[in-house]
Structures are given as C-alpha cells and as structure tokens.
PDB file of N, CA and C in Angstrom:
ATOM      1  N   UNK A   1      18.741  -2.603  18.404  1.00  0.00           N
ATOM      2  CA  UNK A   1      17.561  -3.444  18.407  1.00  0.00           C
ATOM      3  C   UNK A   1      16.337  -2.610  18.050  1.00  0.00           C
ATOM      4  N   UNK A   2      15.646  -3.164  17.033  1.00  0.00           N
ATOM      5  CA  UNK A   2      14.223  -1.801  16.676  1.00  0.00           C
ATOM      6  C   UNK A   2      13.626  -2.428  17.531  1.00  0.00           C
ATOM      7  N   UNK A   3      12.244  -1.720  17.497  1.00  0.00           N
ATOM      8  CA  UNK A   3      10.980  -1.930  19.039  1.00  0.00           C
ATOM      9  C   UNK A   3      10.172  -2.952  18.481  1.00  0.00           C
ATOM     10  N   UNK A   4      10.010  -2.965  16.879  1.00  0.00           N
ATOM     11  CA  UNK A   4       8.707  -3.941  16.389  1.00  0.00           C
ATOM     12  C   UNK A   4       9.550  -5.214  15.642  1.00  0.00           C
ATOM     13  N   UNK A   5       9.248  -6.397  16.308  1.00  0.00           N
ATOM     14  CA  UNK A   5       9.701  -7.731  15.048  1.00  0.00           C
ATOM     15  C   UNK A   5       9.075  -8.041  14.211  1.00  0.00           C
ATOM     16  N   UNK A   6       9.615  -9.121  13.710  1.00  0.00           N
ATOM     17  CA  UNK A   6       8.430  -9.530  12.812  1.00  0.00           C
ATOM     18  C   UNK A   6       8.137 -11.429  13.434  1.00  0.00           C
ATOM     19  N   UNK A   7       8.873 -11.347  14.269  1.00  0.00           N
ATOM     20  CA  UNK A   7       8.410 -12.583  15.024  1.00  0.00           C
ATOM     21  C   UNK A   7       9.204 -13.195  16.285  1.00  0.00           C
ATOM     22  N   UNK A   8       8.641 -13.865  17.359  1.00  0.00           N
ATOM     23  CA  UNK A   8       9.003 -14.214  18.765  1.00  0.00           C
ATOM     24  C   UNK A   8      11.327 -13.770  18.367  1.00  0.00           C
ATOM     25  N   UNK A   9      11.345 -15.179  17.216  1.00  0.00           N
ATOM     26  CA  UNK A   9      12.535 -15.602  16.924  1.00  0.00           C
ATOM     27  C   UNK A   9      13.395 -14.507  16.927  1.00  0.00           C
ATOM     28  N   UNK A  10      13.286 -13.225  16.478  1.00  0.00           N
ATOM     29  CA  UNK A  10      14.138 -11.818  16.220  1.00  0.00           C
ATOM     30  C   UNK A  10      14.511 -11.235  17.531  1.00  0.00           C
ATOM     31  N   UNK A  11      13.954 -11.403  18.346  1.00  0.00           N
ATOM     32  CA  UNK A  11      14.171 -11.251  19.850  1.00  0.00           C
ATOM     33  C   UNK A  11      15.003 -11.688  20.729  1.00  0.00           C
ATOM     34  N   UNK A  12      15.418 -13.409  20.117  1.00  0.00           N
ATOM     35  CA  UNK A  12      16.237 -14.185  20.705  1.00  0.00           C
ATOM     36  C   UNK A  12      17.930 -13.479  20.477  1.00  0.00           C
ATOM     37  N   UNK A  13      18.685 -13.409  21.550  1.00  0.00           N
ATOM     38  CA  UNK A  13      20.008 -13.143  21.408  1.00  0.00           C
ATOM     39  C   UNK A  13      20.166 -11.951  21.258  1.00  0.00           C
ATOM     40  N   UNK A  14      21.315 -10.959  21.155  1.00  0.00           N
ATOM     41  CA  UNK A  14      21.786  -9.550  21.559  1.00  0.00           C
ATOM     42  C   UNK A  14      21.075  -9.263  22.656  1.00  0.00           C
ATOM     43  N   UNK A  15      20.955 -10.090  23.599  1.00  0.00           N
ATOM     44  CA  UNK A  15      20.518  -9.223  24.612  1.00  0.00           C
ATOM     45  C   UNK A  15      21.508  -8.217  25.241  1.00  0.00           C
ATOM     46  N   UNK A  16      21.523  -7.429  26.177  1.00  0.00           N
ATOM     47  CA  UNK A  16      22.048  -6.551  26.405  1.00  0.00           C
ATOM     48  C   UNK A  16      22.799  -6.201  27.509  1.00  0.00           C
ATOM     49  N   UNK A  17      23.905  -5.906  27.338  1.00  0.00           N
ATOM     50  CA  UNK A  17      24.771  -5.236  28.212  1.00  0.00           C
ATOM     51  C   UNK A  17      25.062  -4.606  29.227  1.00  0.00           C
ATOM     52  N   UNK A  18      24.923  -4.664  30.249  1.00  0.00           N
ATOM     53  CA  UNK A  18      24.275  -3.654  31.632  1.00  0.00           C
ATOM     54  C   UNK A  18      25.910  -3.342  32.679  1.00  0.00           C
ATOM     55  N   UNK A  19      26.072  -2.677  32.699  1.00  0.00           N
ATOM     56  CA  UNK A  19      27.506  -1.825  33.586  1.00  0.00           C
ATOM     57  C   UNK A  19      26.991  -1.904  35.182  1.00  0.00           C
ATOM     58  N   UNK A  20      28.121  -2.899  36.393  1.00  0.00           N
ATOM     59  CA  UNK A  20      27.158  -2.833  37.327  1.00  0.00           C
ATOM     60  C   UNK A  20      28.349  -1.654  38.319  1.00  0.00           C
ATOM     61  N   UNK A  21      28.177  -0.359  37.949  1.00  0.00           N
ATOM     62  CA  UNK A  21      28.267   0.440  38.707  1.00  0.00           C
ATOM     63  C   UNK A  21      28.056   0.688  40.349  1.00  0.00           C
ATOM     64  N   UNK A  22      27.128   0.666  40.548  1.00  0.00           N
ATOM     65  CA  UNK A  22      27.630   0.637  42.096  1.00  0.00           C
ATOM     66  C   UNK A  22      28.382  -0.287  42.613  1.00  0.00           C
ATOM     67  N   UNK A  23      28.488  -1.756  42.197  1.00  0.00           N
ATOM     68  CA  UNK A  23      28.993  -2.864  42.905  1.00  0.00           C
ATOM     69  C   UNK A  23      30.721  -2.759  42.217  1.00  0.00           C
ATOM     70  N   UNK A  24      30.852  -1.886  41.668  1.00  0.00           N
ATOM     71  CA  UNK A  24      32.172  -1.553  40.957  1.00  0.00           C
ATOM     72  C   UNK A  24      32.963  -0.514  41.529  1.00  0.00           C
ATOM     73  N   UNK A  25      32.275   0.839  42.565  1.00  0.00           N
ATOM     74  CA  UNK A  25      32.695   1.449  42.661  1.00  0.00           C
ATOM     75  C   UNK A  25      33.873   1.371  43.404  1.00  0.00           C
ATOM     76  N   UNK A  26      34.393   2.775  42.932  1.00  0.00           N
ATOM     77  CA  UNK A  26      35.989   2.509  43.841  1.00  0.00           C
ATOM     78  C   UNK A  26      36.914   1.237  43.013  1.00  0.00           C
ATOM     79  N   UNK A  27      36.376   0.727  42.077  1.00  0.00           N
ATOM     80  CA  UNK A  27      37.571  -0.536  41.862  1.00  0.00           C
ATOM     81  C   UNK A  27      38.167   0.390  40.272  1.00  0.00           C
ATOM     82  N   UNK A  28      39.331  -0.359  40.131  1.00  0.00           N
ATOM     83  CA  UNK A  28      39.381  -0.087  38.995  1.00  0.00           C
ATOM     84  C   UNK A  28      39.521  -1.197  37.558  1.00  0.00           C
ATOM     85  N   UNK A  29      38.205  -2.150  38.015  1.00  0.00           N
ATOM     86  CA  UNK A  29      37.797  -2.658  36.573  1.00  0.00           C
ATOM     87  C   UNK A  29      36.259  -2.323  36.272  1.00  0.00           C
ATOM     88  N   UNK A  30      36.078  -2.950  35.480  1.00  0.00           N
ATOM     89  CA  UNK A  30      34.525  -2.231  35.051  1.00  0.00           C
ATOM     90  C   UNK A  30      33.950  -3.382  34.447  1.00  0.00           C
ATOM     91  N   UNK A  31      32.545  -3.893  35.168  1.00  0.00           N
ATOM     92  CA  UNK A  31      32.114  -5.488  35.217  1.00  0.00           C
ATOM     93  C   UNK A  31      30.868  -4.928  34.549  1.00  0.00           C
ATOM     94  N   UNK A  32      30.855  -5.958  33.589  1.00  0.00           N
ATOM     95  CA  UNK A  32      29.034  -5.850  32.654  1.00  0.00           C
ATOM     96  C   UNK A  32      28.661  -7.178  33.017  1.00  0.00           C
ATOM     97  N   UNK A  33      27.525  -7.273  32.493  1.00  0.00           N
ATOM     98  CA  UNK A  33      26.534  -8.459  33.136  1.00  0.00           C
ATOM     99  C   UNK A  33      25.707  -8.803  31.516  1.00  0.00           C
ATOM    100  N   UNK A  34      25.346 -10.219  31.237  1.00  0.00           N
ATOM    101  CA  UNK A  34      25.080  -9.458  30.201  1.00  0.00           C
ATOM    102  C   UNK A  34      23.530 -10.149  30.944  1.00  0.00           C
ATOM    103  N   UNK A  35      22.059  -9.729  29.900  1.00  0.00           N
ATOM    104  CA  UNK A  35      20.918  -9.748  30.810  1.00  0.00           C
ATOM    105  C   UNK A  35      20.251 -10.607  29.997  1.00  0.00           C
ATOM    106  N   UNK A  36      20.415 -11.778  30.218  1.00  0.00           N
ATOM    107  CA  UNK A  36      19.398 -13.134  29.091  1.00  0.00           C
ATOM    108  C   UNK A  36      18.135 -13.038  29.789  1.00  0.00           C
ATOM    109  N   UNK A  37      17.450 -12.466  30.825  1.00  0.00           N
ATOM    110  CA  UNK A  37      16.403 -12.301  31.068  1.00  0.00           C
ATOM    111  C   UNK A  37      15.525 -11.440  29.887  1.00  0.00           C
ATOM    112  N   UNK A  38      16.100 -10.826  29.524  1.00  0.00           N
ATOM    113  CA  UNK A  38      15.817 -10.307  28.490  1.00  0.00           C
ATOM    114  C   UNK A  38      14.894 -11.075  27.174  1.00  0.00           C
ATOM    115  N   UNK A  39      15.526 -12.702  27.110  1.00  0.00           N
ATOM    116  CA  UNK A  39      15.187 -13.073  25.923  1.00  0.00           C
ATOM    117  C   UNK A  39      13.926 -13.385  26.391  1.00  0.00           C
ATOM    118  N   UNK A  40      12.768 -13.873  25.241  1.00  0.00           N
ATOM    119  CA  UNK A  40      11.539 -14.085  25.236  1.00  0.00           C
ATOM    120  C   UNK A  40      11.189 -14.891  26.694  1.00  0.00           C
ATOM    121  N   UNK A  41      11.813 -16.015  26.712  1.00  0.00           N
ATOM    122  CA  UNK A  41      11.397 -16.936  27.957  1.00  0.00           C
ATOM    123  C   UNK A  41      12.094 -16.784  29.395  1.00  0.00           C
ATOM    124  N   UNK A  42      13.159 -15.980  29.087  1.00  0.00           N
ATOM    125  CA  UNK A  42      13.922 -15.635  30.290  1.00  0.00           C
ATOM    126  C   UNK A  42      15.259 -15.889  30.170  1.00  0.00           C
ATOM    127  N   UNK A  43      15.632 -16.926  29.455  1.00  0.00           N
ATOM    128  CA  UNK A  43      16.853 -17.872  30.067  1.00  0.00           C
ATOM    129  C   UNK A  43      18.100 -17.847  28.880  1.00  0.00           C
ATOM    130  N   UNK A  44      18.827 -18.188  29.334  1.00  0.00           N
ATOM    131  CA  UNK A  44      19.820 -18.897  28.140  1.00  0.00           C
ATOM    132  C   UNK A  44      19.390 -19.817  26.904  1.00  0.00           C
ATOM    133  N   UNK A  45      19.222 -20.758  27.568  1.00  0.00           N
ATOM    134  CA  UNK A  45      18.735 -22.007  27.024  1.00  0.00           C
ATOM    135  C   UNK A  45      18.003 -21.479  25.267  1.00  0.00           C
ATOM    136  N   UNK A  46      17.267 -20.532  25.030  1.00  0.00           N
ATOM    137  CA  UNK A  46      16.944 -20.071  24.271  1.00  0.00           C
ATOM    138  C   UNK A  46      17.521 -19.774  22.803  1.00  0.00           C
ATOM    139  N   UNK A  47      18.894 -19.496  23.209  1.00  0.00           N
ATOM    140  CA  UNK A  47      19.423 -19.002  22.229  1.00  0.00           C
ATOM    141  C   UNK A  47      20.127 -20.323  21.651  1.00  0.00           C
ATOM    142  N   UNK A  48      20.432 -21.331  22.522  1.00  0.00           N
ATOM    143  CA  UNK A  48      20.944 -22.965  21.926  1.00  0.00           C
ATOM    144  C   UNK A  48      20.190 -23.466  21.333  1.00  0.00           C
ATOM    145  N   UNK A  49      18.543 -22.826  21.667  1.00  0.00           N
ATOM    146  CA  UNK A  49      17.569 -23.715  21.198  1.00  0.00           C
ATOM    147  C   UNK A  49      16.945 -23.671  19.712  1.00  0.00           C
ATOM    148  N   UNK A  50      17.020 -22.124  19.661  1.00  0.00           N
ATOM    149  CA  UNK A  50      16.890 -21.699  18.060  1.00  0.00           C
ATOM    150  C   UNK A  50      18.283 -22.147  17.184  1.00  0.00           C
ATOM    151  N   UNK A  51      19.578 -22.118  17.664  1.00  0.00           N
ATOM    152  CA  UNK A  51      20.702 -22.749  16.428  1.00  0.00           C
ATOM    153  C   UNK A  51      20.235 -23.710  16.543  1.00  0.00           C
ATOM    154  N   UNK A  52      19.893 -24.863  17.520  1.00  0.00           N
ATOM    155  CA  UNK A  52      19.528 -26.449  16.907  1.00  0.00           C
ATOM    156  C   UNK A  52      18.872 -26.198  16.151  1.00  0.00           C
ATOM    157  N   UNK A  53      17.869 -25.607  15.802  1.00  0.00           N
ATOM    158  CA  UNK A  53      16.836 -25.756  15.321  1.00  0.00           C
ATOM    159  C   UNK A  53      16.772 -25.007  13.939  1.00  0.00           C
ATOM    160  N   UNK A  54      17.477 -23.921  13.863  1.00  0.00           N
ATOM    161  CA  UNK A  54      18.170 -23.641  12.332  1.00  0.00           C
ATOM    162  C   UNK A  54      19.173 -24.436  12.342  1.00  0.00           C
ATOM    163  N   UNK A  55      20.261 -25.266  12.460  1.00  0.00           N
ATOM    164  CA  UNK A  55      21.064 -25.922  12.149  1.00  0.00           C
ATOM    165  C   UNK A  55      20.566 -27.315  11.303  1.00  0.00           C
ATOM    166  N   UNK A  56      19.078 -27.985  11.975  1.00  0.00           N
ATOM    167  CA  UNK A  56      18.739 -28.823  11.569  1.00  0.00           C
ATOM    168  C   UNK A  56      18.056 -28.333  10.392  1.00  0.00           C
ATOM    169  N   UNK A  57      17.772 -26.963  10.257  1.00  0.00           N
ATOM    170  CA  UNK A  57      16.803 -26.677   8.680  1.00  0.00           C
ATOM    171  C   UNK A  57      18.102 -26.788   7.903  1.00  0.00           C
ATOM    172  N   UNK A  58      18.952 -26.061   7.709  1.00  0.00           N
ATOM    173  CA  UNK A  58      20.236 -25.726   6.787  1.00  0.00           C
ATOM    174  C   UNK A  58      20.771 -27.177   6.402  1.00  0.00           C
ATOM    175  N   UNK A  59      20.662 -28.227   7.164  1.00  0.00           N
ATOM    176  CA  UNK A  59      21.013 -29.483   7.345  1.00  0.00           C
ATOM    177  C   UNK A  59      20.082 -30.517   6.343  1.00  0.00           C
ATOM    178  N   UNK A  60      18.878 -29.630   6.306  1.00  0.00           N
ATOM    179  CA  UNK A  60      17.605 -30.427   5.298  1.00  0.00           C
ATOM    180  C   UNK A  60      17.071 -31.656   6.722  1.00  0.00           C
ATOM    181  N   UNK A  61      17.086 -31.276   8.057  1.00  0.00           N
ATOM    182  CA  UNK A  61      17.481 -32.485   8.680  1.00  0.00           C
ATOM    183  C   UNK A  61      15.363 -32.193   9.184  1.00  0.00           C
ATOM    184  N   UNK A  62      15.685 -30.997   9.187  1.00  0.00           N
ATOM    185  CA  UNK A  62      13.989 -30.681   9.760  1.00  0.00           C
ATOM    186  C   UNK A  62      13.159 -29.744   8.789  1.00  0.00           C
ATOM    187  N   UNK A  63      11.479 -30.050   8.513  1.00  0.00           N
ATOM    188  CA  UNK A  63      10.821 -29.489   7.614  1.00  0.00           C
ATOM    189  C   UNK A  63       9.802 -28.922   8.188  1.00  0.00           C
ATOM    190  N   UNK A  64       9.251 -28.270   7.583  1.00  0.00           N
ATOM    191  CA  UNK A  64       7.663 -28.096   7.914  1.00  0.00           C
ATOM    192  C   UNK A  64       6.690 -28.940   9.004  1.00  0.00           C
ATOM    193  N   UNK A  65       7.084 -30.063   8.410  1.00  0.00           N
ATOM    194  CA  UNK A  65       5.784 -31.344   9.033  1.00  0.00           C
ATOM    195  C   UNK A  65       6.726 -32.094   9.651  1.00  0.00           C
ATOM    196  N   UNK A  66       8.115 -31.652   9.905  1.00  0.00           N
ATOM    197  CA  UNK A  66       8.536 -32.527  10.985  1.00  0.00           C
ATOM    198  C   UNK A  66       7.911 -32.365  12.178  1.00  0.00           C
ATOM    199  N   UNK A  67       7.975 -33.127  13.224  1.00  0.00           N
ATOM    200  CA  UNK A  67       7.701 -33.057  14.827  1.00  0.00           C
ATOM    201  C   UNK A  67       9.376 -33.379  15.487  1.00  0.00           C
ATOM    202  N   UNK A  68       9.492 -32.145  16.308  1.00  0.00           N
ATOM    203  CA  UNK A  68      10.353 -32.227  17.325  1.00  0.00           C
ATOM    204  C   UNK A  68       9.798 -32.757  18.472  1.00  0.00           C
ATOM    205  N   UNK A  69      10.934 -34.076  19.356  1.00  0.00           N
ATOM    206  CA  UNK A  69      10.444 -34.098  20.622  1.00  0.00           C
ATOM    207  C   UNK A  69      11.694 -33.920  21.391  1.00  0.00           C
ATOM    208  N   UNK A  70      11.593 -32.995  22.205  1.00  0.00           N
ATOM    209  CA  UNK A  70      12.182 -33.017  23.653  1.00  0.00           C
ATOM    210  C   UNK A  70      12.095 -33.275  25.284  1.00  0.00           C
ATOM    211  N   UNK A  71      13.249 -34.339  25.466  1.00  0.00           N
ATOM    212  CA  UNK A  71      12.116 -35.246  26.788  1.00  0.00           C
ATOM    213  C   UNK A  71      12.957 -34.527  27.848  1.00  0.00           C
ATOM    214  N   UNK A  72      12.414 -33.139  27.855  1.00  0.00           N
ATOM    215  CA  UNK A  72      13.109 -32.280  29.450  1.00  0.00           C
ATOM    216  C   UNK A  72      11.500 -31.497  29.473  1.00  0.00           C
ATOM    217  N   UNK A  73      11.985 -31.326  30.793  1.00  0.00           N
ATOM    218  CA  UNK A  73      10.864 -30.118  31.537  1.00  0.00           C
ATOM    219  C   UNK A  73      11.840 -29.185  31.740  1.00  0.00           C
ATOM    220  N   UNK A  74      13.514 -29.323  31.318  1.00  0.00           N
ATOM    221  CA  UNK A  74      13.934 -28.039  32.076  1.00  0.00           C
ATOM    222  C   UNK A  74      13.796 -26.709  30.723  1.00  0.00           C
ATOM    223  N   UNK A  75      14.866 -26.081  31.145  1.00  0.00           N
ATOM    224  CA  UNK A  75      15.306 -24.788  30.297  1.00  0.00           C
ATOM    225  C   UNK A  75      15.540 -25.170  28.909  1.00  0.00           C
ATOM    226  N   UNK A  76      15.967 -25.678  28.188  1.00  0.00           N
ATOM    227  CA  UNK A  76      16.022 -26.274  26.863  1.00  0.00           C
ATOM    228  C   UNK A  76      14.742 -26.634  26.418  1.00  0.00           C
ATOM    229  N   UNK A  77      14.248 -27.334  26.658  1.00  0.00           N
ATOM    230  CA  UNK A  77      12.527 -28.020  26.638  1.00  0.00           C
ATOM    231  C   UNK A  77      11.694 -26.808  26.205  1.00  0.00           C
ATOM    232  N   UNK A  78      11.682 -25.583  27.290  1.00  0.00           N
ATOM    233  CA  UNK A  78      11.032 -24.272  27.004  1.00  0.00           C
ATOM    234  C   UNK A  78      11.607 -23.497  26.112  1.00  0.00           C
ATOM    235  N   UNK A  79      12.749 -23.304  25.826  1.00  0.00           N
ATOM    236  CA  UNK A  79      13.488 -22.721  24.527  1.00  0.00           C
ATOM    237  C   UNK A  79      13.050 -23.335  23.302  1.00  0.00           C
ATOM    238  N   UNK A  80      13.060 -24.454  23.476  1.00  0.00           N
ATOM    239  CA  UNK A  80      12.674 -25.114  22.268  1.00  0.00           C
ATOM    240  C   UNK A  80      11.350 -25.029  22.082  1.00  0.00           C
ATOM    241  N   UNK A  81      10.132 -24.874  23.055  1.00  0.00           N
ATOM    242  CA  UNK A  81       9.031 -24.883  22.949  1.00  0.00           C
ATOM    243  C   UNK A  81       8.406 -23.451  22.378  1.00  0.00           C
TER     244      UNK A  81
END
C-alpha cells in the first residue's frame, strides 16, 4: 500500500492483516484478523459500497449527473456516502 492516493476510493479494501499472537499462544494454529477499521469510514460495508457503485458505471447504469438514493442510516448508507 503507498502512503499518498490519489483519492478517498484507493484506500478502500486490502486492508490488512494482523497475527493475534498473544491470544494464540501456546496453540498450534495461527489466527489473523483482518482490520476493516482500517478502511476510510471504519466498516465493511465500504468495500460493497464502492463495487455497487462501479458495477453500476461498467453497466452504463450510473453517470455523472445521476443521483443515488439510499434509504438506510446504517453501514451501507455511510459507505455509500
């Protein structure tokens, strides 16, 4: 991942990998976590929210001067926002 984007969107997804070592010790498997806190808004929801939303460009389905509406206040709503 480089340090500088070129916008919010480049940020979304690969978040990263974290080894939870102490809570592992002594076992013999080895548990990662992965850390969507990471992405811009915090959450999952984020990364569903940008494929809709390239899916509908590739689709010709959304433009420029379209308006998206989404009728949530939850986690999707803010991904998308």
């Amino acid at each position: 991942m480089p340090g500088i984007y070129n916008d919010i969107t480049e940020t979304i997804g690969n978040t990263p990998l974290v080894r939870l070592n102490r809570m592992t010790q002594g076992l013999a498997a080895e548990i990662v976590v992965k850390v969507e806190s990471f992405n811009p808004m915090g959450c999952v929801k984020e990364r569903i929210a940008l494929s809709m939303i390239e899916a509908a460009e590739q689709a010709g389905l959304v433009h420029a001067d379209t308006t998206i509406v989404e009728p949530t206040s939850g986690n999707t709503g803010i991904g998308l926002a």
